[in-house]
C-alpha atoms as a PDB file:
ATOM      1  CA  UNK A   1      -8.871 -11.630  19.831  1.00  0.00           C
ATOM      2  CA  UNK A   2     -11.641 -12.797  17.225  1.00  0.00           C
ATOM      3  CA  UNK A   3     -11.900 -11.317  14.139  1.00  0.00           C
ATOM      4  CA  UNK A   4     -14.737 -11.870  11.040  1.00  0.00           C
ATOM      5  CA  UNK A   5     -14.344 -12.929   7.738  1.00  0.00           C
ATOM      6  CA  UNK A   6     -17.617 -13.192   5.253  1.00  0.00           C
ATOM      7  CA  UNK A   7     -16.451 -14.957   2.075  1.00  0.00           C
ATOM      8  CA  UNK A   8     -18.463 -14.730  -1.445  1.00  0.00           C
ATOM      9  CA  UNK A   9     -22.287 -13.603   0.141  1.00  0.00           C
ATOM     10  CA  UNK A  10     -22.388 -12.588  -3.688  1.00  0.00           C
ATOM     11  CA  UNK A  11     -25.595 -12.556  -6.281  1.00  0.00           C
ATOM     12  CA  UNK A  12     -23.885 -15.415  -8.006  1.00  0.00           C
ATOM     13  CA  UNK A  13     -22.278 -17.236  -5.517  1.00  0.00           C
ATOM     14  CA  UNK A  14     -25.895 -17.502  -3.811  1.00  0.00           C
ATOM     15  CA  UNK A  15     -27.942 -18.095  -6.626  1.00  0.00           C
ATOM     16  CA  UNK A  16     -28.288 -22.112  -6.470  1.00  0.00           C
ATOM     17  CA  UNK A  17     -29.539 -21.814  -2.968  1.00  0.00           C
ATOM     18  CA  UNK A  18     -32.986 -21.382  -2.333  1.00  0.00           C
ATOM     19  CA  UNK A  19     -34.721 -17.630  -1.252  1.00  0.00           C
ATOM     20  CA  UNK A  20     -35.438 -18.617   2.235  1.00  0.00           C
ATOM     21  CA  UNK A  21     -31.795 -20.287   2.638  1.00  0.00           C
ATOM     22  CA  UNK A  22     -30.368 -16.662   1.502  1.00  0.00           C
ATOM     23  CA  UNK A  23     -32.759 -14.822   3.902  1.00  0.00           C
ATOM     24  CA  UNK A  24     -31.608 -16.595   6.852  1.00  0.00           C
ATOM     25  CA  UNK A  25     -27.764 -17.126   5.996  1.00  0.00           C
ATOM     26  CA  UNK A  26     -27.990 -13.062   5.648  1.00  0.00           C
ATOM     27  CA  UNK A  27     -30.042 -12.621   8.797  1.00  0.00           C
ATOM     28  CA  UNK A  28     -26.940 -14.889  10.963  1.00  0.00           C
ATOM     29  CA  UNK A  29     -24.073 -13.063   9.735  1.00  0.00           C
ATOM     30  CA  UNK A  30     -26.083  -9.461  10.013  1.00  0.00           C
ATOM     31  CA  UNK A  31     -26.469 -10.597  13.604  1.00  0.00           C
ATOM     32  CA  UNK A  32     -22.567 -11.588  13.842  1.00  0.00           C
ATOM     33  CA  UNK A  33     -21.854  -8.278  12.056  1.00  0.00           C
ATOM     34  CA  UNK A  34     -24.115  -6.390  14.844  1.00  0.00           C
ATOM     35  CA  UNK A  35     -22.220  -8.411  17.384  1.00  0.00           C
ATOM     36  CA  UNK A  36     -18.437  -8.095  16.031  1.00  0.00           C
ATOM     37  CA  UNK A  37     -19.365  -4.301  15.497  1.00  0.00           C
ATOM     38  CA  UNK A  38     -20.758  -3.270  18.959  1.00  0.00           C
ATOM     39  CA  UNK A  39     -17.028  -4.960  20.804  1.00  0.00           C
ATOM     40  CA  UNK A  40     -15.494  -3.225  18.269  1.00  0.00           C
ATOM     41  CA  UNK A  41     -13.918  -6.523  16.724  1.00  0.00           C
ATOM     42  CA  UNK A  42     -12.517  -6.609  13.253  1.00  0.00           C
ATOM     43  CA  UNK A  43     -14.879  -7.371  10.301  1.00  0.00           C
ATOM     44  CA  UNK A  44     -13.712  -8.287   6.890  1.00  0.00           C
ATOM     45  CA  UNK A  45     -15.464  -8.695   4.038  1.00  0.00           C
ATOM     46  CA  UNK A  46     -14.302 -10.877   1.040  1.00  0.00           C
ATOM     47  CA  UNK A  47     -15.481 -10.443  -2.479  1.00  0.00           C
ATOM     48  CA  UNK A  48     -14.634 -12.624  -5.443  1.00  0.00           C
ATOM     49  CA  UNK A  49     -13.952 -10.071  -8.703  1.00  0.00           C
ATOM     50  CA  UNK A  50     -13.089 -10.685 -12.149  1.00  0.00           C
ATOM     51  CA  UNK A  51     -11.861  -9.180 -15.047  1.00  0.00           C
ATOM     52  CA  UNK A  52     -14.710  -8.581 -17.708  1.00  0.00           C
ATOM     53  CA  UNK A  53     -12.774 -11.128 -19.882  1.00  0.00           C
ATOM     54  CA  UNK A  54     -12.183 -13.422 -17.014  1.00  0.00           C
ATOM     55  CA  UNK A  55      -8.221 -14.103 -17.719  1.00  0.00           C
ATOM     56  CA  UNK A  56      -8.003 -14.173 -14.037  1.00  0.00           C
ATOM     57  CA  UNK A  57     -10.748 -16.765 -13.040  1.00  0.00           C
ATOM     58  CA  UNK A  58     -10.171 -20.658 -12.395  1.00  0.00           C
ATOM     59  CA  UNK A  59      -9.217 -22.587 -15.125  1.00  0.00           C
ATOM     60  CA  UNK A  60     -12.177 -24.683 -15.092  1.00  0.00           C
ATOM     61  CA  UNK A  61     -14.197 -22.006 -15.077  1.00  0.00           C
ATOM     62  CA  UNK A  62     -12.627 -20.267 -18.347  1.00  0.00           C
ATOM     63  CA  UNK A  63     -12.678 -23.732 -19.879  1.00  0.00           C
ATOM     64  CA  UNK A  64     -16.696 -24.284 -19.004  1.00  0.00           C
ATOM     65  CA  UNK A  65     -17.259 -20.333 -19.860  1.00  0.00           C
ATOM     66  CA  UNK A  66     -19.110 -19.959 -16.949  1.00  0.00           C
ATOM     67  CA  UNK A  67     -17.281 -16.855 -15.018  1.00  0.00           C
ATOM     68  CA  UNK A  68     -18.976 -15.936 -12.166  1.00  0.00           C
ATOM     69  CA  UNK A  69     -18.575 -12.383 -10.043  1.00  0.00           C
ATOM     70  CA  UNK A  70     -17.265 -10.328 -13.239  1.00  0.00           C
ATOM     71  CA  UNK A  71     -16.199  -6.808 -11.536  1.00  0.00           C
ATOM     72  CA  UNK A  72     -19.225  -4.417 -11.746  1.00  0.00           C
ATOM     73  CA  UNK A  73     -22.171  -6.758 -12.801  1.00  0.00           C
ATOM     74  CA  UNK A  74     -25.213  -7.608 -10.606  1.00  0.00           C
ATOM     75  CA  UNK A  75     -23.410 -10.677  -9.980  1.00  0.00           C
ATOM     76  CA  UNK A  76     -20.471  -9.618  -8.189  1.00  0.00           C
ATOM     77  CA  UNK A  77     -22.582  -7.547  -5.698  1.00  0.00           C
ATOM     78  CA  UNK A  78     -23.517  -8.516  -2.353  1.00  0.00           C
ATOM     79  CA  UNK A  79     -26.408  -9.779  -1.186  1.00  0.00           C
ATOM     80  CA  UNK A  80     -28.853  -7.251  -0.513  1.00  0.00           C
ATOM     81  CA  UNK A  81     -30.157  -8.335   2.597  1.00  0.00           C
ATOM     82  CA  UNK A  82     -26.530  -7.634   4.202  1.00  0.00           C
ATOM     83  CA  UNK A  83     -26.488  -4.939   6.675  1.00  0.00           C
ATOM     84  CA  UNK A  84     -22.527  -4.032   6.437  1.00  0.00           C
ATOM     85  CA  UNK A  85     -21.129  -1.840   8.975  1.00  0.00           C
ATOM     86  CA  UNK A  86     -19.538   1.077   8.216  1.00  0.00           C
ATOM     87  CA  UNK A  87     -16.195  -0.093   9.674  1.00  0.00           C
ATOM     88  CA  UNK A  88     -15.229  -3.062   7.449  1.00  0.00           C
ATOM     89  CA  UNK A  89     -12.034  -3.797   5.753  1.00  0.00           C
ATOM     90  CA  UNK A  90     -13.197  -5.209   2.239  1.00  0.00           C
ATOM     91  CA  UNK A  91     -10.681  -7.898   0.543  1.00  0.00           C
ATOM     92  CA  UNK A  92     -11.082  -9.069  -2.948  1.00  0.00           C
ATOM     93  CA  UNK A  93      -9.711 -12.689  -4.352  1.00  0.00           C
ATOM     94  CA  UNK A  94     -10.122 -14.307  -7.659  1.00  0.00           C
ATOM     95  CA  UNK A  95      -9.923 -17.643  -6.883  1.00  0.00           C
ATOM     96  CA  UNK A  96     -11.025 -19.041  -3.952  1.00  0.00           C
ATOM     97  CA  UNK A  97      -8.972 -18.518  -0.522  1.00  0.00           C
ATOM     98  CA  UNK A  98      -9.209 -15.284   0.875  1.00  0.00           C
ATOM     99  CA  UNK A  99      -5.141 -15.934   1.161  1.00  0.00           C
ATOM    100  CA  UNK A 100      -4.141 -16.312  -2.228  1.00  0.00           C
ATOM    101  CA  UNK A 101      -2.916 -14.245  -3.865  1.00  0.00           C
ATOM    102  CA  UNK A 102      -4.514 -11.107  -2.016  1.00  0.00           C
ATOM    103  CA  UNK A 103      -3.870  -8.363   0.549  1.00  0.00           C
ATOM    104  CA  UNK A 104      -5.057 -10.887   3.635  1.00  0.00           C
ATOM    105  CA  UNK A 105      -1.210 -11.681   4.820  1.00  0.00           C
ATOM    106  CA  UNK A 106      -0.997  -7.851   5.157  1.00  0.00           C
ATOM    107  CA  UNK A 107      -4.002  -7.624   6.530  1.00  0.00           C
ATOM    108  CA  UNK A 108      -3.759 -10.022   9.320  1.00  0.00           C
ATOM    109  CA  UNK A 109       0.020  -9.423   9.814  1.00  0.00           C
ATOM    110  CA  UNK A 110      -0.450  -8.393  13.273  1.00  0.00           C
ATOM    111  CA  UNK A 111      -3.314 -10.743  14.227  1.00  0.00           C
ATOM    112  CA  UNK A 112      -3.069 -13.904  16.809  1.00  0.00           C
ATOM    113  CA  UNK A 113      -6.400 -14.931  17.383  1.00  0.00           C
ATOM    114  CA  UNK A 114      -9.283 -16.591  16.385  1.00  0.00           C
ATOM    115  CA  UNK A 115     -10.508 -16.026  13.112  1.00  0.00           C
ATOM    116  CA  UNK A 116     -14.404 -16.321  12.685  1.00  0.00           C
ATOM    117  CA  UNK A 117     -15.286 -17.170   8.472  1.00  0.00           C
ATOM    118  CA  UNK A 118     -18.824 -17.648   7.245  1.00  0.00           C
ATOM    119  CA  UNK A 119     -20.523 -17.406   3.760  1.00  0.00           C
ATOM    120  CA  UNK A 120     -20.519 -19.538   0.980  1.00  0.00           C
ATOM    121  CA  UNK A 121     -19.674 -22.249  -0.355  1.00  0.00           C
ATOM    122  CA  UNK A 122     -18.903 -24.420   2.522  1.00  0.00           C
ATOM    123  CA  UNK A 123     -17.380 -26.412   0.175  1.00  0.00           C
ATOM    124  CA  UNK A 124     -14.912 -24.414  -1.903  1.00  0.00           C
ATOM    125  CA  UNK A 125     -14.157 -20.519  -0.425  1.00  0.00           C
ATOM    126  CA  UNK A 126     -14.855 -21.363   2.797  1.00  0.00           C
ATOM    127  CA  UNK A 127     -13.043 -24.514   3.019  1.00  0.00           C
ATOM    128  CA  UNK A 128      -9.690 -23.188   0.968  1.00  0.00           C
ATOM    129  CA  UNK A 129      -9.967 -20.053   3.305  1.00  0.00           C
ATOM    130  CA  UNK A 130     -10.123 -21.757   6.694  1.00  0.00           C
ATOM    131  CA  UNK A 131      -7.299 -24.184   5.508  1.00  0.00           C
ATOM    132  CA  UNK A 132      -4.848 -21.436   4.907  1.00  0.00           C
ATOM    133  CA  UNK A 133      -6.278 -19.579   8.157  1.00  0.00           C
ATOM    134  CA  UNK A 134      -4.761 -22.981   9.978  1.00  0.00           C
ATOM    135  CA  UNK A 135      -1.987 -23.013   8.325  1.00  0.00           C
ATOM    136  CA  UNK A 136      -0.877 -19.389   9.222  1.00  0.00           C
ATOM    137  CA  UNK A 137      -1.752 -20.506  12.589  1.00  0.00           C
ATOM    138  CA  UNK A 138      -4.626 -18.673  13.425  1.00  0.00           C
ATOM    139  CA  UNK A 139      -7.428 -20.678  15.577  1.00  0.00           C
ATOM    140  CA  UNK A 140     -10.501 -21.455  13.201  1.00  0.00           C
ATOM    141  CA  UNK A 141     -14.089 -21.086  13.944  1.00  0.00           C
ATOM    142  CA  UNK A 142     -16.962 -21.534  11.257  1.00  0.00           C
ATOM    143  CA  UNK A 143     -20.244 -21.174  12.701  1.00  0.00           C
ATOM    144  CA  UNK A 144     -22.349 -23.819  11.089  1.00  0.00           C
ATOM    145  CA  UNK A 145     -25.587 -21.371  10.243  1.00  0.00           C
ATOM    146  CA  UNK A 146     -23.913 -19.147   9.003  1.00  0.00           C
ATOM    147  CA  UNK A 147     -22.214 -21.026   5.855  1.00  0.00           C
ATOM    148  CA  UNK A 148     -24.063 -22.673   3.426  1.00  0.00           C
ATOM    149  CA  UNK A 149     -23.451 -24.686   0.181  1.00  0.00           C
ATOM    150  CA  UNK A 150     -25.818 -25.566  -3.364  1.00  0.00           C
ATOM    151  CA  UNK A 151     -24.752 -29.087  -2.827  1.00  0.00           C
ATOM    152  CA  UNK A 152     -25.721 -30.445   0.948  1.00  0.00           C
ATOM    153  CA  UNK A 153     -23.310 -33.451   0.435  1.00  0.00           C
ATOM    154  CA  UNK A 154     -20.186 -31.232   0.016  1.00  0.00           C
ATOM    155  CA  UNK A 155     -21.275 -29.002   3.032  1.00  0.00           C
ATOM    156  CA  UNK A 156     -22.056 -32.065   5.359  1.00  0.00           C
ATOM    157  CA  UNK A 157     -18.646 -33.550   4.402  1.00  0.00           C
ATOM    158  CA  UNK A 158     -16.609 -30.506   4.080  1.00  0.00           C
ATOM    159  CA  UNK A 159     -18.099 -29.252   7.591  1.00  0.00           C
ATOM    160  CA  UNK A 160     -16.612 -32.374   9.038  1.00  0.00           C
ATOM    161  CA  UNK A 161     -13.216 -32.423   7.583  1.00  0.00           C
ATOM    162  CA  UNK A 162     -13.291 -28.976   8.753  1.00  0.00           C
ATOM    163  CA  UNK A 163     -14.332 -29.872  12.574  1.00  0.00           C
ATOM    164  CA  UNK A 164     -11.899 -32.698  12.565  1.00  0.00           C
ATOM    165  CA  UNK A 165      -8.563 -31.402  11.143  1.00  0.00           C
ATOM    166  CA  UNK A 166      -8.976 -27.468  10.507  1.00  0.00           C
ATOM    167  CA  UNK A 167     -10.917 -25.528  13.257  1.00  0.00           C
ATOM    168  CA  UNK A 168     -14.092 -25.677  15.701  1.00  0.00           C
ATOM    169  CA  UNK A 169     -17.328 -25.994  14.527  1.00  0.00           C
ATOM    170  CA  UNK A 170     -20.205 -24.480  16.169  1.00  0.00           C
ATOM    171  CA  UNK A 171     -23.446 -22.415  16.255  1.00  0.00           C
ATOM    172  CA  UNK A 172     -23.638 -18.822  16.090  1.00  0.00           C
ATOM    173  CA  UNK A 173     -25.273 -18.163  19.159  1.00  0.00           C
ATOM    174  CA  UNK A 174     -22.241 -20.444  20.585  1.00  0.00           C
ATOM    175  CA  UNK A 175     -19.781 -18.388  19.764  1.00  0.00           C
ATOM    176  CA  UNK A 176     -21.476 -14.769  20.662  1.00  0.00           C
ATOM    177  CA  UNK A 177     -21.599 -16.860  23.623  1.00  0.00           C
ATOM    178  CA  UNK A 178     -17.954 -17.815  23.971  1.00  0.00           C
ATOM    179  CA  UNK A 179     -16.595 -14.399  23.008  1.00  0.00           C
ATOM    180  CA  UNK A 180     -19.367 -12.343  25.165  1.00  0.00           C
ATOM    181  CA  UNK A 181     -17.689 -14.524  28.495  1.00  0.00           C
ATOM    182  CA  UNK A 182     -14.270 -13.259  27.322  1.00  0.00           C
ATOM    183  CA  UNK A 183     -14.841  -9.321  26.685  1.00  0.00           C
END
């Protein structure tokens, strides 16, 4: 079984990267959510949220006073250009696996498969996510157009730590590919 996982396509998770790199990261995973959705695969959406006075952000963070995704501001919002399906389990985290510290062991109690993450950053949610995906022992897959990063260097280098210790790396028209030959 495959299941989906979008981490952080927030308003300020997404603001360093450039209109047109939004558009199209948002255009992939619509087309993974259209795909997941129509074989009736699980889709999970994860959402960084913070307390207004951010006592529950990272450290850093706090110390730079730079708290980003505050619970209820434009910031913490998803990207408009996501078409969400109606039947999506939503998640939120405050730091930056989608395992720590949240509902996602309950969630995925029952799940032996492969689990599918895009979003951003390549380099910090999506990385700390797909590590503790591995080490629950699900298979990993992060499609490579469908994550992105504000600093190319960390993607580049975080996408092949990723490939060569964590999980597969491919496209997504790979993997629609893959899972269409096995349902």
């Amino acid at each position: 079984m495959y299941a989906l996982m979008v981490v952080d396509m927030q308003n300020d998770f997404v603001k360093r990267l450039t209109p047109e790199t939004v558009h199209a990261l948002a255009e992939r995973i619509n087309r993974l959510f259209k795909f997941f959705s129509s074989r009736g695969l699980p889709i999970y959406i994860v959402l960084t949220e913070h307390k207004p006075d951010g006592s529950d952000a990272l450290q850093k963070a706090r110390d730079e006073g730079d708290i980003p995704a505050i619970r209820g501001t434009p910031g913490a919002q998803l990207v408009s250009a996501l078409a969400v399906p109606s039947m999506v389990h939503f998640l939120s985290k405050t730091k930056y696996s989608a395992f720590f510290q949240t509902e996602a062991d309950q969630l995925f109690s029952n799940f032996s498969g492969t689990l599918v993450i895009a979003g951003v950053n390549t380099h910090a949610c999506i990385r700390a996510s797909a590590v503790d995906a591995c080490q629950r022992d699900f298979a990993v897959v992060i499609p490579t157009d469908c994550v992105a990063s504000y600093d190319e260097q960390y993607h580049n280098e975080s996408l092949r730590y990723l490939s060569s210790r964590i999980g597969r790396i491919m496209s997504s028209d790979e993997l629609m590919r893959e899972i269409g030959a096995e349902h």
